[in-house]
N, C-alpha and C. Protein backbone atom coordinates (compact mmCIF):
# COMPACT_ATOMS: atom_id res chain seq x y z
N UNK A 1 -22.31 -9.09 -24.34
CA UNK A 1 -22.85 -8.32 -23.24
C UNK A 1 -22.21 -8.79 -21.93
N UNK A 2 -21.71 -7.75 -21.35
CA UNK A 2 -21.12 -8.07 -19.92
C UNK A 2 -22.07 -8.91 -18.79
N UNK A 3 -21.51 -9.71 -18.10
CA UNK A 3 -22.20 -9.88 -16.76
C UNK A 3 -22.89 -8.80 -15.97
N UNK A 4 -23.56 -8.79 -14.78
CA UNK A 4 -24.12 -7.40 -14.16
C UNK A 4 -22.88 -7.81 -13.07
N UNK A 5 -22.24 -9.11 -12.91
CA UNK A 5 -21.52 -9.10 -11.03
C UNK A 5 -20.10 -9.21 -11.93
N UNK A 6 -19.71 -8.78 -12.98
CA UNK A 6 -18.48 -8.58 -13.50
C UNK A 6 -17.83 -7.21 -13.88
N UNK A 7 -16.76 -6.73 -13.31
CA UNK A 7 -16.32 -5.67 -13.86
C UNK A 7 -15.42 -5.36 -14.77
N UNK A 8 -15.03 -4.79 -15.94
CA UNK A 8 -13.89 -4.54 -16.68
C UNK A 8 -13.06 -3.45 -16.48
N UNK A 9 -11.65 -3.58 -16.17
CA UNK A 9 -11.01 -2.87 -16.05
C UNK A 9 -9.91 -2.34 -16.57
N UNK A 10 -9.42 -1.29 -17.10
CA UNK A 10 -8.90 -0.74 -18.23
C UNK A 10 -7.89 0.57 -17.57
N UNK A 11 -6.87 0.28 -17.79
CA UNK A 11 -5.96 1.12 -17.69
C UNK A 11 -4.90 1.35 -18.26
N UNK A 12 -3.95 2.90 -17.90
CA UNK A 12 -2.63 2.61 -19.25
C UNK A 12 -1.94 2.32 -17.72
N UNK A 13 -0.45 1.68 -18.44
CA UNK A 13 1.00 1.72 -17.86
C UNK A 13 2.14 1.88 -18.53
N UNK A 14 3.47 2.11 -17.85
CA UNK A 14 4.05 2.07 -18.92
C UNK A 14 4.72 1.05 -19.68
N UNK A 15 5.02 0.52 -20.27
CA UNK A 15 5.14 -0.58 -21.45
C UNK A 15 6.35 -1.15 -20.93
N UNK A 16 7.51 -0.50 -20.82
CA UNK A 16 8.16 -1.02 -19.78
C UNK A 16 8.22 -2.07 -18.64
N UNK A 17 7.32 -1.17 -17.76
CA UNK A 17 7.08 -1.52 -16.60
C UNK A 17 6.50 -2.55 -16.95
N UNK A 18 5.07 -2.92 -17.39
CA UNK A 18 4.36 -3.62 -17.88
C UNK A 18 5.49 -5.35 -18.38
N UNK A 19 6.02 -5.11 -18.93
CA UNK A 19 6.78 -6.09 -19.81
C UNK A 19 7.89 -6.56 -18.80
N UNK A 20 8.15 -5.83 -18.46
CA UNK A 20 9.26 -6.47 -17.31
C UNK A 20 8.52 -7.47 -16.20
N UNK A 21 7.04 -6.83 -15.42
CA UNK A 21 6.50 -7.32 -14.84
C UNK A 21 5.80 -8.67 -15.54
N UNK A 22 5.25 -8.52 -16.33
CA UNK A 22 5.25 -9.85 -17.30
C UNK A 22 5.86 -10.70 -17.42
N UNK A 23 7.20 -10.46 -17.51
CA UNK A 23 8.24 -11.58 -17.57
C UNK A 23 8.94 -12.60 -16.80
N UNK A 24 8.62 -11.69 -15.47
CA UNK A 24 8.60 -12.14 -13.94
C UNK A 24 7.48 -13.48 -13.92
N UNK A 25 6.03 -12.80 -14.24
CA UNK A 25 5.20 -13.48 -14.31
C UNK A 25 5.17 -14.94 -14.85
N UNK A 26 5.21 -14.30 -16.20
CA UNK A 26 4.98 -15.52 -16.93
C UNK A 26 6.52 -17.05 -16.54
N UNK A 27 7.84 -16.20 -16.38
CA UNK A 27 8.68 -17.37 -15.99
C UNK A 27 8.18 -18.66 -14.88
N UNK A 28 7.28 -17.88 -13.80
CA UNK A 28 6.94 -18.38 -12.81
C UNK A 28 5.88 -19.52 -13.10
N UNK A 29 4.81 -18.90 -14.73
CA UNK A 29 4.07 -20.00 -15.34
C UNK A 29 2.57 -19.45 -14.44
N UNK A 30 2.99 -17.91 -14.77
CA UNK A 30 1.57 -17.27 -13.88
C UNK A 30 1.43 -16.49 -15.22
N UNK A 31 0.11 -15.76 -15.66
CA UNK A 31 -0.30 -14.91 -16.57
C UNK A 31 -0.70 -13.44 -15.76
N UNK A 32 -0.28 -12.27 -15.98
CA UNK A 32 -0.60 -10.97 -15.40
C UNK A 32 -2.05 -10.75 -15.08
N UNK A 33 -3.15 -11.41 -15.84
CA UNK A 33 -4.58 -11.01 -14.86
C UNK A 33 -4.79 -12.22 -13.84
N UNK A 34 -4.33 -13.12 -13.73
CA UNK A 34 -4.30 -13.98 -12.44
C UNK A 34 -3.60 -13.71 -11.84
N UNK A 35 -2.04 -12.96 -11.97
CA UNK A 35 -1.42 -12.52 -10.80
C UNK A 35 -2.48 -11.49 -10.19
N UNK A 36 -2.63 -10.68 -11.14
CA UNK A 36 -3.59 -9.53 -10.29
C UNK A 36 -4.57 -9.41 -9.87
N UNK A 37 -5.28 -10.44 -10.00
CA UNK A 37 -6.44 -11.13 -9.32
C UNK A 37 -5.74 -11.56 -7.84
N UNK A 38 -5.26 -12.29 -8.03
CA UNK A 38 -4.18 -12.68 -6.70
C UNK A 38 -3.71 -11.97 -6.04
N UNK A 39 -3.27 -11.09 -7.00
CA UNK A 39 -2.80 -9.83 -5.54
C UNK A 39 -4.42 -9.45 -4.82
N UNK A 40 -5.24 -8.70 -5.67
CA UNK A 40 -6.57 -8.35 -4.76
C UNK A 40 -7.18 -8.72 -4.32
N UNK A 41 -7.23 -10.43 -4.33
CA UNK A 41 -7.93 -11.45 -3.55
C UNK A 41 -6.76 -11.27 -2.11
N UNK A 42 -5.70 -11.25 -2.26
CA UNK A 42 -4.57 -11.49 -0.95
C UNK A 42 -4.74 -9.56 -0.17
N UNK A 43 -5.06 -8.87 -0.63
CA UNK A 43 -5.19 -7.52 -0.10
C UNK A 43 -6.49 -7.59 0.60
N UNK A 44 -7.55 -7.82 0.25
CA UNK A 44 -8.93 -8.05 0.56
C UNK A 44 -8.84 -9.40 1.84
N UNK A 45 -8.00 -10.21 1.32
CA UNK A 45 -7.83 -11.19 2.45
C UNK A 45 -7.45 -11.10 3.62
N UNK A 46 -5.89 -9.86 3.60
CA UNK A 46 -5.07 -9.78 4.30
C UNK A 46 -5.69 -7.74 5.29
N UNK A 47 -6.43 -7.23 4.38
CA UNK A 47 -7.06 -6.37 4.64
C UNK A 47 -5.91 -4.95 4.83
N UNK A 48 -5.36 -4.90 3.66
CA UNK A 48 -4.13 -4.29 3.49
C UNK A 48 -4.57 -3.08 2.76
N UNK A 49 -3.78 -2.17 2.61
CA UNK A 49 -3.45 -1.36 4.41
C UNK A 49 -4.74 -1.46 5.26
N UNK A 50 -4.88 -2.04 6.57
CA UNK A 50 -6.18 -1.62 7.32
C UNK A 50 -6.40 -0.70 7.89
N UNK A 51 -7.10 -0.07 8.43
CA UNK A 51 -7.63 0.99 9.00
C UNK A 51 -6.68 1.65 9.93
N UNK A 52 -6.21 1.29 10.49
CA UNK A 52 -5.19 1.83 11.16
C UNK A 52 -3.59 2.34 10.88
N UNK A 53 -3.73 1.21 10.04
CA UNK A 53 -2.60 1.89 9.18
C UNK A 53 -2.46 2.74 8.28
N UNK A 54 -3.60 2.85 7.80
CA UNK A 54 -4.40 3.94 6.90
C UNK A 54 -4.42 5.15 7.82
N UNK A 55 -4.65 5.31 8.95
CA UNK A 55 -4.76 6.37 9.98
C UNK A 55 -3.46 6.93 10.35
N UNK A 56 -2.09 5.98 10.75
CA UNK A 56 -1.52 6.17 10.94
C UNK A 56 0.03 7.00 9.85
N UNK A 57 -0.39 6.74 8.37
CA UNK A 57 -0.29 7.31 7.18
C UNK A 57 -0.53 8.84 7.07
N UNK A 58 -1.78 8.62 7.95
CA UNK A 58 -2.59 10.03 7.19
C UNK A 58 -1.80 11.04 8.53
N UNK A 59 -1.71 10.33 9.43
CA UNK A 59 -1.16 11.23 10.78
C UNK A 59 0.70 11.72 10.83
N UNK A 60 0.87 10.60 9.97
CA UNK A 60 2.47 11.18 9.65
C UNK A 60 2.65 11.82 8.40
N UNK A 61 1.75 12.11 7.79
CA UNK A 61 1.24 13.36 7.00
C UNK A 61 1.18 14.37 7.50
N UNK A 62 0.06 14.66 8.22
CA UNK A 62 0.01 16.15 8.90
C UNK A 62 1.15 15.94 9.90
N UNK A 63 1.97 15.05 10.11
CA UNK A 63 2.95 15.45 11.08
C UNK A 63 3.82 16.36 10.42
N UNK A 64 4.33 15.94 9.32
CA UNK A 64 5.04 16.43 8.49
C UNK A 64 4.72 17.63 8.08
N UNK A 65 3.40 18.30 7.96
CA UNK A 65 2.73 19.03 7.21
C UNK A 65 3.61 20.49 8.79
N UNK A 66 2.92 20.20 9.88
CA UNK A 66 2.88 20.69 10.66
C UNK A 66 3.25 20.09 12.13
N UNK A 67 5.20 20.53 11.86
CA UNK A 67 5.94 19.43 13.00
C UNK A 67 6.03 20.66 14.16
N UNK A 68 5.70 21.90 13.92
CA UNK A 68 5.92 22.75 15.11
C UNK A 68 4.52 22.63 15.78
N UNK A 69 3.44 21.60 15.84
CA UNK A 69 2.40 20.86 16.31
C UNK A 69 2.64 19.62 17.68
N UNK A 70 4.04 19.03 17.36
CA UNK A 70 4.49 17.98 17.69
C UNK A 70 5.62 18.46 18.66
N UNK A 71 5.76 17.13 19.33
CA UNK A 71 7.18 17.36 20.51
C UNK A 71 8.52 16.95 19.83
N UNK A 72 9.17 17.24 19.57
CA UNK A 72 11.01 16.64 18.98
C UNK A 72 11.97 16.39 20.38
N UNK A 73 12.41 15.72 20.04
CA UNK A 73 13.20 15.25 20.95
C UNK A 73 14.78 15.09 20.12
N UNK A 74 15.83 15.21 20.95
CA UNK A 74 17.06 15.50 21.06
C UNK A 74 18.18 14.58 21.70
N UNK A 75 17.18 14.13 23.03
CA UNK A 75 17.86 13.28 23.91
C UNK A 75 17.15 11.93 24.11
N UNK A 76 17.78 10.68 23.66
CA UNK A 76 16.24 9.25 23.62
C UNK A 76 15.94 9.15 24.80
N UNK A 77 16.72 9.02 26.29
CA UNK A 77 16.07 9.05 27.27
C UNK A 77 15.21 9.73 27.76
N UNK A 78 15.06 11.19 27.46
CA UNK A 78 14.00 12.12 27.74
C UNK A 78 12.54 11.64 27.18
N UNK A 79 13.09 10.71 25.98
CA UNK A 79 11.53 10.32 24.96
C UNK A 79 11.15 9.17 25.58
N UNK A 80 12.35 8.30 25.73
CA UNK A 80 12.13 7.08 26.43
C UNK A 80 10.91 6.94 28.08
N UNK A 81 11.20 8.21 28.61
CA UNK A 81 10.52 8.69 29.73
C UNK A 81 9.19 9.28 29.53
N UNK A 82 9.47 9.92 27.95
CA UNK A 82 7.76 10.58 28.12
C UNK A 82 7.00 8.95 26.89
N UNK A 83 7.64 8.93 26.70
CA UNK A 83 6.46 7.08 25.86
C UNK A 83 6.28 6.42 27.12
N UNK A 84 7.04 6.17 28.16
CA UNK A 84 6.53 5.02 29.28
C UNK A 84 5.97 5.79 30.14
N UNK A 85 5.50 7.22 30.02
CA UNK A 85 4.77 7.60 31.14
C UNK A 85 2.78 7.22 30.95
């Protein structure tokens, strides 16, 4: 029977990928669920992507989506002039 403050997590990849990344791993004398523990302890730590960057993602999205929204520029000094205004 599981813990109640433990989660299991289950996913596919591809076998490949998987094995290559493994191999990385294990040379280093790390095992793939402690690396990946490690990575989400260091994301959670590091607070990656944060909020703003998360915002700023989503905004060069719809930039893209809809650039006749936006100003283009042609000449850098003209841009250079309208960012320092």
């Amino acid at each position: 029977m599981a813990k109640a403050d433990l989660v299991t997590c289950s996913f596919s990849i591809d076998r490949d990928l998987y094995n290559q990344y493994k191999s990385i791993i294990v040379r280093s004398g790390g095992n793939v669920k402690g690396d990946l523990i490690r990575y989400m302890q260091n994301v959670i730590a590091q607070d990656i992507p944060n909020k703003e960057t998360i915002e700023a993602m989503d905004e060069v999205k719809m930039m893209k989506a809809h650039p006749e929204n936006y100003k283009g520029y042609t000449d850098i000094d003209t841009m250079m002039e309208d960012l320092l205004k």
